[in-house]
C-alpha atoms as a PDB file:
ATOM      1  CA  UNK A   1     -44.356 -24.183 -14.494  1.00  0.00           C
ATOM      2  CA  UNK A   2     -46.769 -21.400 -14.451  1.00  0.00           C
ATOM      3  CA  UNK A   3     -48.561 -22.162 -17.884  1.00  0.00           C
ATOM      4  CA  UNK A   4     -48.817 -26.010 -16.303  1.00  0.00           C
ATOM      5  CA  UNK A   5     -50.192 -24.196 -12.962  1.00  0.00           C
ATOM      6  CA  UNK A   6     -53.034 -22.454 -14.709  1.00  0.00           C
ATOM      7  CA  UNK A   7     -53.953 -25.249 -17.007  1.00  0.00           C
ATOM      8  CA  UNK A   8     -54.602 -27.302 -13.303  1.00  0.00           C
ATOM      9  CA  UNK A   9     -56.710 -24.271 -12.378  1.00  0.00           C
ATOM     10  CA  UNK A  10     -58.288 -24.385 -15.491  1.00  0.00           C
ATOM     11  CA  UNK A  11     -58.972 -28.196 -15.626  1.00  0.00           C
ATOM     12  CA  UNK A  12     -57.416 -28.489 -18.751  1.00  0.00           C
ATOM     13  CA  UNK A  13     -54.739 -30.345 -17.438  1.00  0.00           C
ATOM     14  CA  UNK A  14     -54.875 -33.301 -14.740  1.00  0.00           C
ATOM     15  CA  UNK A  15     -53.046 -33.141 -11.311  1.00  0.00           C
ATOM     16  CA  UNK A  16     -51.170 -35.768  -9.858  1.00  0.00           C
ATOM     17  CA  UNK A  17     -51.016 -35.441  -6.631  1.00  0.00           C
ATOM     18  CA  UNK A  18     -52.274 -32.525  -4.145  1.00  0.00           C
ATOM     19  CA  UNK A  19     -55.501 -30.262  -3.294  1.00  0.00           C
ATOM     20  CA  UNK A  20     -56.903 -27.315  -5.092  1.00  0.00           C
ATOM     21  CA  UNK A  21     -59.240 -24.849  -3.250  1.00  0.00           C
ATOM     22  CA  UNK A  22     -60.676 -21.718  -5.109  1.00  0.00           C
ATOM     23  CA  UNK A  23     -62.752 -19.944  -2.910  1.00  0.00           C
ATOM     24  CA  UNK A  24     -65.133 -17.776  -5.506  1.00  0.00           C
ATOM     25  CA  UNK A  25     -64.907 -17.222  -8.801  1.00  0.00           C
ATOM     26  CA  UNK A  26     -61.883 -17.987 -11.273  1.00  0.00           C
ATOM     27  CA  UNK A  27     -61.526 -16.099 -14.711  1.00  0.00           C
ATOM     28  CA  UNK A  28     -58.325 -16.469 -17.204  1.00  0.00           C
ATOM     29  CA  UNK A  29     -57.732 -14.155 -19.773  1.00  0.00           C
ATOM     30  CA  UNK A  30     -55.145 -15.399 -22.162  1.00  0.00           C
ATOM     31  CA  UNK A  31     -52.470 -13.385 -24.000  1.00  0.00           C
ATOM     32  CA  UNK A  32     -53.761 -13.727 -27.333  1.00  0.00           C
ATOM     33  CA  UNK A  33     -56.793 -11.939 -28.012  1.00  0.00           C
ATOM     34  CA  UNK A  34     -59.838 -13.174 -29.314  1.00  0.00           C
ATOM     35  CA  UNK A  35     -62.063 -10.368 -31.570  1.00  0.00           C
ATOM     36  CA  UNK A  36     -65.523 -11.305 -32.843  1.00  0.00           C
ATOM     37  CA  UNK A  37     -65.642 -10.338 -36.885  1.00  0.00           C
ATOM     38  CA  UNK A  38     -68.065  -8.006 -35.742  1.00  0.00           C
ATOM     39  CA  UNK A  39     -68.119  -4.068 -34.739  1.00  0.00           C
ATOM     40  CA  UNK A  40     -65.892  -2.796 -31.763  1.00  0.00           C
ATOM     41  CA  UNK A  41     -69.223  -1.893 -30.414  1.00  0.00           C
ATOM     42  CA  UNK A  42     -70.593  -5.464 -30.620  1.00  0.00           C
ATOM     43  CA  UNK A  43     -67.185  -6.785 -29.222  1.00  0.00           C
ATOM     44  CA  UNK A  44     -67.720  -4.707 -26.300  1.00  0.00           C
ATOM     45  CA  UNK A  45     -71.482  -5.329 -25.655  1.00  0.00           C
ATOM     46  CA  UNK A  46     -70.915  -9.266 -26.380  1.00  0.00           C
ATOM     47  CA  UNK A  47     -74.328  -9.667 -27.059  1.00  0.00           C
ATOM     48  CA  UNK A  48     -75.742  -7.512 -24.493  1.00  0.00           C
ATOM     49  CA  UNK A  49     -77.958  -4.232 -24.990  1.00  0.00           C
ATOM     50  CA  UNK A  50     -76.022  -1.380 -25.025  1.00  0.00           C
ATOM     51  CA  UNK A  51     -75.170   0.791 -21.779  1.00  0.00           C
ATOM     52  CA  UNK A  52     -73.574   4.129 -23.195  1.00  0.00           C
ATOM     53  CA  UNK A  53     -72.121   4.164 -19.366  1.00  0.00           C
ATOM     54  CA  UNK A  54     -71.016   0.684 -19.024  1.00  0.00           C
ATOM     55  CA  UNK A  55     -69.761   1.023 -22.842  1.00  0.00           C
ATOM     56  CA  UNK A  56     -67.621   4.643 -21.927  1.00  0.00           C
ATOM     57  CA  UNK A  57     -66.231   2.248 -18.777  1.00  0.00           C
ATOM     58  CA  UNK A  58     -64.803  -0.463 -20.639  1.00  0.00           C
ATOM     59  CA  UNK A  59     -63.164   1.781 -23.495  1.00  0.00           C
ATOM     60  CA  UNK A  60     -61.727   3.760 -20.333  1.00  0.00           C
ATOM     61  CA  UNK A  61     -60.675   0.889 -18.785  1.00  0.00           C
ATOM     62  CA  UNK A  62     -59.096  -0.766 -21.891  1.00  0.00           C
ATOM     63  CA  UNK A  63     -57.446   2.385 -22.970  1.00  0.00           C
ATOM     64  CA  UNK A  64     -58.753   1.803 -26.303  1.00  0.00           C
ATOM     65  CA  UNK A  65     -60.122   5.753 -26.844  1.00  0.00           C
ATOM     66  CA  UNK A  66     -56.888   6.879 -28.180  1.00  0.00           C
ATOM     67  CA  UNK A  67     -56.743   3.795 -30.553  1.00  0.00           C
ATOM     68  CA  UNK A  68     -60.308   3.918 -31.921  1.00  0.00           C
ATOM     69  CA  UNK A  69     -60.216   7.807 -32.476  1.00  0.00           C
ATOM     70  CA  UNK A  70     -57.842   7.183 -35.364  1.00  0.00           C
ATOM     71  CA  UNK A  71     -60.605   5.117 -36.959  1.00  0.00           C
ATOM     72  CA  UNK A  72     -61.405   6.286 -40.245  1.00  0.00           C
ATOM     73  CA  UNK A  73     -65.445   4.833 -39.741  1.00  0.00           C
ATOM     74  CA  UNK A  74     -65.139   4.813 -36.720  1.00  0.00           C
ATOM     75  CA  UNK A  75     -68.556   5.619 -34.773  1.00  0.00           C
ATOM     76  CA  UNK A  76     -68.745   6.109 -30.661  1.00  0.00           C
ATOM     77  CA  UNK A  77     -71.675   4.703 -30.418  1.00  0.00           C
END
């Protein structure tokens, strides 16, 4: 049911019958993580140059400061 429901959303998986409307944007996040083989740094900035601020938001956000302080290399910034 739901997993079927979001692959519709997605387009992954054809309707058969009915309407869909999505008025702006549509994201998914699925359950399993996906982590570049790269720094948590460059998994963060994906690419972009770095933003100390932005960079402090998402490990806030994520709740990944208590996780990365036990880090034996592991470097804020």
């Amino acid at each position: 049911g739901k997993s079927s429901f979001l692959s519709v959303m997605l387009g992954e998986l054809t309707r058969l019958r009915g309407e869909i409307v999505v008025a702006g944007r549509l994201a998914y996040v699925p359950q399993q993580a996906w982590i570049q083989n790269q720094s948590v740094r460059d998994n963060i900035t994906f690419g972009r140059a770095f933003d100390r601020e932005w960079y402090e938001k998402v490990v806030s956000a994520c709740a990944l400061a208590p996780d990365l302080a036990i880090l034996p290399q592991w470097r804020r910034y």
